[in-house]
Protein backbone atom coordinates (compact mmCIF):
# COMPACT_ATOMS: atom_id res chain seq x y z
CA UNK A 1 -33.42 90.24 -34.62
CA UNK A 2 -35.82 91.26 -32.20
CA UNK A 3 -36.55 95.21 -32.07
CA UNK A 4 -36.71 96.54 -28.59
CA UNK A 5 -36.97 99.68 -29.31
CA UNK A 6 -40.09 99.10 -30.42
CA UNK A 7 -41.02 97.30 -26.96
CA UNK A 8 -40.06 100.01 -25.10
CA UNK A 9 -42.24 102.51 -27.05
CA UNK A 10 -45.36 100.56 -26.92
CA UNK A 11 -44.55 100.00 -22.75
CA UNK A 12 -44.54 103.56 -22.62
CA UNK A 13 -47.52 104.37 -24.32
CA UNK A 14 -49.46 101.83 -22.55
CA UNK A 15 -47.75 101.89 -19.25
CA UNK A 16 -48.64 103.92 -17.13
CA UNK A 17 -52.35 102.72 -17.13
CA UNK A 18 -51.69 99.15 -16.81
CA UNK A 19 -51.86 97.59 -12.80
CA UNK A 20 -49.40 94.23 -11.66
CA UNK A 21 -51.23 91.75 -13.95
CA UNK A 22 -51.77 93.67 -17.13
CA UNK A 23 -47.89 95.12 -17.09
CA UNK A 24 -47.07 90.76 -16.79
CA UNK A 25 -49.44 89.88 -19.67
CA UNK A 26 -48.31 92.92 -21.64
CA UNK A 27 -44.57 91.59 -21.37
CA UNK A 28 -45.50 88.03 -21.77
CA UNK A 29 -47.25 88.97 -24.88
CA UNK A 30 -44.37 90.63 -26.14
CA UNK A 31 -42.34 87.96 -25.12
CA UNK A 32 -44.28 85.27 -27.23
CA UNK A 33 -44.98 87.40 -29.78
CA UNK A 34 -41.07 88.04 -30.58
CA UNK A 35 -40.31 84.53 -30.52
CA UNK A 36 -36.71 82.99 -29.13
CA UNK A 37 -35.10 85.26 -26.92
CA UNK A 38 -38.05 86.89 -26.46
CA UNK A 39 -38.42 87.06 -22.91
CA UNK A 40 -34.90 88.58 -22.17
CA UNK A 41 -35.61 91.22 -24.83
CA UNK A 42 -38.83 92.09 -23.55
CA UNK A 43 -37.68 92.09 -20.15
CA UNK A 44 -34.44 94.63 -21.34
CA UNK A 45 -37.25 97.24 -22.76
CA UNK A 46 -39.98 97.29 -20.17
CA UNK A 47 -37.93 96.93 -17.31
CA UNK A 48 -39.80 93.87 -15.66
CA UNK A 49 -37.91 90.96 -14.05
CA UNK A 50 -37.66 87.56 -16.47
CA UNK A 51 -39.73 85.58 -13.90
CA UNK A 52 -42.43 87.91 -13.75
CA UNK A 53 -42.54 87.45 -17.30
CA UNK A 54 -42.36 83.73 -17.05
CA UNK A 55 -45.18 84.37 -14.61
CA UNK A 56 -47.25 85.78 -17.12
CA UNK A 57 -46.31 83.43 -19.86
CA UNK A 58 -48.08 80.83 -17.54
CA UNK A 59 -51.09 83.34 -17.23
CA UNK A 60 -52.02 83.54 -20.46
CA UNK A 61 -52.03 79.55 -20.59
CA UNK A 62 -54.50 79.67 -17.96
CA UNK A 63 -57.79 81.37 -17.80
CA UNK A 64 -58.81 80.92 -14.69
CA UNK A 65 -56.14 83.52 -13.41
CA UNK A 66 -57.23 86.42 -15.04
CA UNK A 67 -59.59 86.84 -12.83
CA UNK A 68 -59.56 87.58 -8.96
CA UNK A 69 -57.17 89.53 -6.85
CA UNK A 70 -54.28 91.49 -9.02
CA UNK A 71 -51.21 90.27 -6.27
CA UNK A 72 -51.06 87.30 -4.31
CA UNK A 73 -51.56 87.18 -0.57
CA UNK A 74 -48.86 88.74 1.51
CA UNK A 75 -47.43 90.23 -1.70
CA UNK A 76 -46.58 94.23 -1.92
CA UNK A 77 -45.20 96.52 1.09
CA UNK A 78 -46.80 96.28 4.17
CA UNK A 79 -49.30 99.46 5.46
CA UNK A 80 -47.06 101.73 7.71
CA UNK A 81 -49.86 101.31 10.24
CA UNK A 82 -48.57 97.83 10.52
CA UNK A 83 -44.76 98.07 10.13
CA UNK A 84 -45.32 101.76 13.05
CA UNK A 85 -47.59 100.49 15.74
CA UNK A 86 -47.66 104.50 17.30
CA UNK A 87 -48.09 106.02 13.91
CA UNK A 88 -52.30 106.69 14.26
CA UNK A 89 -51.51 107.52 18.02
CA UNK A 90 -49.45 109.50 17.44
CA UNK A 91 -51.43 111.11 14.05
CA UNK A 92 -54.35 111.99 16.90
CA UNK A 93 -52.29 113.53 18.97
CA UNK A 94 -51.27 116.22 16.58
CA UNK A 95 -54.99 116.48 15.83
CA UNK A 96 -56.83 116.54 18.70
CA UNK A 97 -58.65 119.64 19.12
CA UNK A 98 -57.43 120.14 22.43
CA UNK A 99 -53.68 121.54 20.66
CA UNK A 100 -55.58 124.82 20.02
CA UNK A 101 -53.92 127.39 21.82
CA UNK A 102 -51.60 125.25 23.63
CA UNK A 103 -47.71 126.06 23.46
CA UNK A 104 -46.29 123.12 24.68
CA UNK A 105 -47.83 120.92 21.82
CA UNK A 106 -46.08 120.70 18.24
CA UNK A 107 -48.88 121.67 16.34
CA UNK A 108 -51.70 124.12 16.43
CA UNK A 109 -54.76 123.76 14.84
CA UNK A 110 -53.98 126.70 12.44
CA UNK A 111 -51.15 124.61 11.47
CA UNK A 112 -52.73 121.32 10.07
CA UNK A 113 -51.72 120.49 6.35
CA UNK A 114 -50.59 117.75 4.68
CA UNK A 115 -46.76 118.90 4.96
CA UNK A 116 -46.95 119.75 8.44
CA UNK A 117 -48.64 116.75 10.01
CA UNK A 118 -45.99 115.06 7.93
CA UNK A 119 -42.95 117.05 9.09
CA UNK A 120 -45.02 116.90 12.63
CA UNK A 121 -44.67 113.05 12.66
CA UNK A 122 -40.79 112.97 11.56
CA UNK A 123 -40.29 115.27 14.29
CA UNK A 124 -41.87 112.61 17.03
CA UNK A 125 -39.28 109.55 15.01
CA UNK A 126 -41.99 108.41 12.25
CA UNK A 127 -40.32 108.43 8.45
CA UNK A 128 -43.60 108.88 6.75
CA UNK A 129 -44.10 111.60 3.77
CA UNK A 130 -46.52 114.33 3.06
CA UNK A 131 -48.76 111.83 0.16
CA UNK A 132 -48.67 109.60 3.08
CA UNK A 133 -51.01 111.68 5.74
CA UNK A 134 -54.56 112.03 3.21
CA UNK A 135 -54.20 107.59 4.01
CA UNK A 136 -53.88 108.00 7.60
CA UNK A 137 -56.42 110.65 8.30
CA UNK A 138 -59.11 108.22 6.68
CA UNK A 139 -58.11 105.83 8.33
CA UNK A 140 -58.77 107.48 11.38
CA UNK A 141 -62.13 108.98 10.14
CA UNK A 142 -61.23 112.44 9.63
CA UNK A 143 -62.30 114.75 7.05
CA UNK A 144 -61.63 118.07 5.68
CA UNK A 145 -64.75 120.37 6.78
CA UNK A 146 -66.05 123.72 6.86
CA UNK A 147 -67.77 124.51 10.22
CA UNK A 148 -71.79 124.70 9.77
CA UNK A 149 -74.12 127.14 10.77
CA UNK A 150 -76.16 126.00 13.21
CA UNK A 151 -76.22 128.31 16.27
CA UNK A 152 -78.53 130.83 14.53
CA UNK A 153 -79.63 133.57 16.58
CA UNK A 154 -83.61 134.70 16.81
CA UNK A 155 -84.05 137.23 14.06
CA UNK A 156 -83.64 140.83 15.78
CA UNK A 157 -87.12 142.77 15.33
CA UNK A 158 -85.03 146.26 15.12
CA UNK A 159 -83.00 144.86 12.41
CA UNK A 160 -83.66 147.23 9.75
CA UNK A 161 -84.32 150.32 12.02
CA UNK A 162 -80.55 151.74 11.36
CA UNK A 163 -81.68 151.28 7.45
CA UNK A 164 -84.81 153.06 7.87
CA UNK A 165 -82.98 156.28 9.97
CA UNK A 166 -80.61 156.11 7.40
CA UNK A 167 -83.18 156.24 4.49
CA UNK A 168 -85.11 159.20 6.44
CA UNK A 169 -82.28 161.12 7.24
CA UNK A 170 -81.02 160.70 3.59
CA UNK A 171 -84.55 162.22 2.41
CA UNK A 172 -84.58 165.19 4.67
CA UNK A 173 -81.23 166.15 3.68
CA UNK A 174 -81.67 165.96 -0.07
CA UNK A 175 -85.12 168.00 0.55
CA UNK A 176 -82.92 170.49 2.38
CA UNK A 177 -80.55 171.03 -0.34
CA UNK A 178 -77.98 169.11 1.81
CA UNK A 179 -75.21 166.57 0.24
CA UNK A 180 -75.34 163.51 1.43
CA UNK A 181 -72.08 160.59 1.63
CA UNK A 182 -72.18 157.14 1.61
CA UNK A 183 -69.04 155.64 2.88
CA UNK A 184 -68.32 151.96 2.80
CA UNK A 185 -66.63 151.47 6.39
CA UNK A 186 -64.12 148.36 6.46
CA UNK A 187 -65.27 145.05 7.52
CA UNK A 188 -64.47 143.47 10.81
CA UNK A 189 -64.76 140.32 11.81
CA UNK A 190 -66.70 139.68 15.00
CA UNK A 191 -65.19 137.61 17.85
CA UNK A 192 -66.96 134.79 18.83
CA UNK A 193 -68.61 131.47 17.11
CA UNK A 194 -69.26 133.03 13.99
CA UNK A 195 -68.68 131.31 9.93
CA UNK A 196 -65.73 131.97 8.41
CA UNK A 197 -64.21 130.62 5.17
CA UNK A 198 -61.61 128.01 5.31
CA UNK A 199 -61.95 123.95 6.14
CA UNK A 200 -59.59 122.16 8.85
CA UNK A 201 -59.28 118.22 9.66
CA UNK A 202 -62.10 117.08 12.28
CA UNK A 203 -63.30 113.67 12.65
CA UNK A 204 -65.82 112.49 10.10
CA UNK A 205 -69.53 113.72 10.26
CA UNK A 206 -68.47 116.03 13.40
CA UNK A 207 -68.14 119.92 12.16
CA UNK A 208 -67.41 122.86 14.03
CA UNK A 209 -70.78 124.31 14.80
CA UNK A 210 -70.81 128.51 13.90
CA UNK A 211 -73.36 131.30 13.85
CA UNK A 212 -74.12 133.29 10.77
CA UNK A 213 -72.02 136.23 11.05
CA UNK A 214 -75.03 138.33 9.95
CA UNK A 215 -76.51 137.36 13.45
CA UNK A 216 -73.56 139.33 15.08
CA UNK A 217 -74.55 142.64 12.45
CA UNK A 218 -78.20 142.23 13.61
């Protein structure tokens, strides 16, 4: 009697790394291996149809088709790109930089992850889901990216002259038997083109361009 218990544990050890082909072979091994009735027992404890298993009964007759392409042509689900002709469109819309600020459009630039483009898209009629959207956004060349500085500033000459009064007036004030504070005042962003932390989708190779924000202390 053929043990399919013990099938089904080695499929599950195995499983999960194991592509189209090598899940067929595995089952066709089985298959042979166990003898008559074989292939419905193997099928019953891995879970793959008979025919694929007769499939890969044939497989492992011939060499020559161990090699090549996993799936035939035209096999597997077709690409939503293919099966949605507006999908990509319809994906640039709700990036396109021009959203920023702009209350009649779905989506702001603030607003771009994964889940949102996602629920963005089943909002406009696509059925597409969240692990979708990382497949679509390469396809249309974008990239998560920090903005680069690149609009430096000359170097201000009286940079360090409010460190220097500081310094002086510290030293006349200790000499003069006078305390002296140091208070560390709360930061503040400045307005303007400056680096911040964070990344947002832009298309590939084309980041925001930002100045060092220690151009706007200088």
């Amino acid at each position: 009697m053929i043990d399919s218990s013990a099938i089904r544990e080695r499929f599950a050890a195995v499983g999960r790394g194991l592509n189209e082909r090598t899940r067929r072979l595995f089952a066709a091994v089985e298959a042979r291996t166990a003898g008559y009735g074989g292939i419905p027992a193997a099928s019953q404890a891995t879970g793959i149809a008979r025919s694929t298993i007769g499939r890969g009964l044939k497989d492992l007759g011939d060499a020559a088709s161990l090699s090549g392409a996993v799936r035939r042509p035209g096999s597997g689900r077709p690409a939503l790109t293919e099966t949605d002709a507006t999908l990509l469109e319809d994906l640039g819309q709700l990036l396109e930089p021009a959203t920023k600020g702009d209350p009649l459009r779905p989506l702001r630039w603030v607003s771009k992850s994964h889940a949102k483009l996602a629920a963005g898209l089943c909002a406009m009629g696509h059925q597409v889901s969240t692990s979708t959207i990382p497949k679509l956004l390469a396809a249309l060349q974008y990239r998560r990216q920090v903005n680069r500085k690149t609009l430096e500033s000359v170097r201000n000459p009286d940079r360090d002259a409010q460190f220097e009064h500081i310094n002086s007036a510290t030293i006349a004030m200790q000499a003069a038997g006078k305390p002296v504070i140091s208070i560390d005042t709360k930061k503040k962003e400045p307005i303007g083109p400056y680096k911040n932390a964070g990344s947002y989708y832009r298309p590939k190779g084309c980041p925001d361009h930002s100045r060092s924000t220690r151009s706007a202390a200088g």
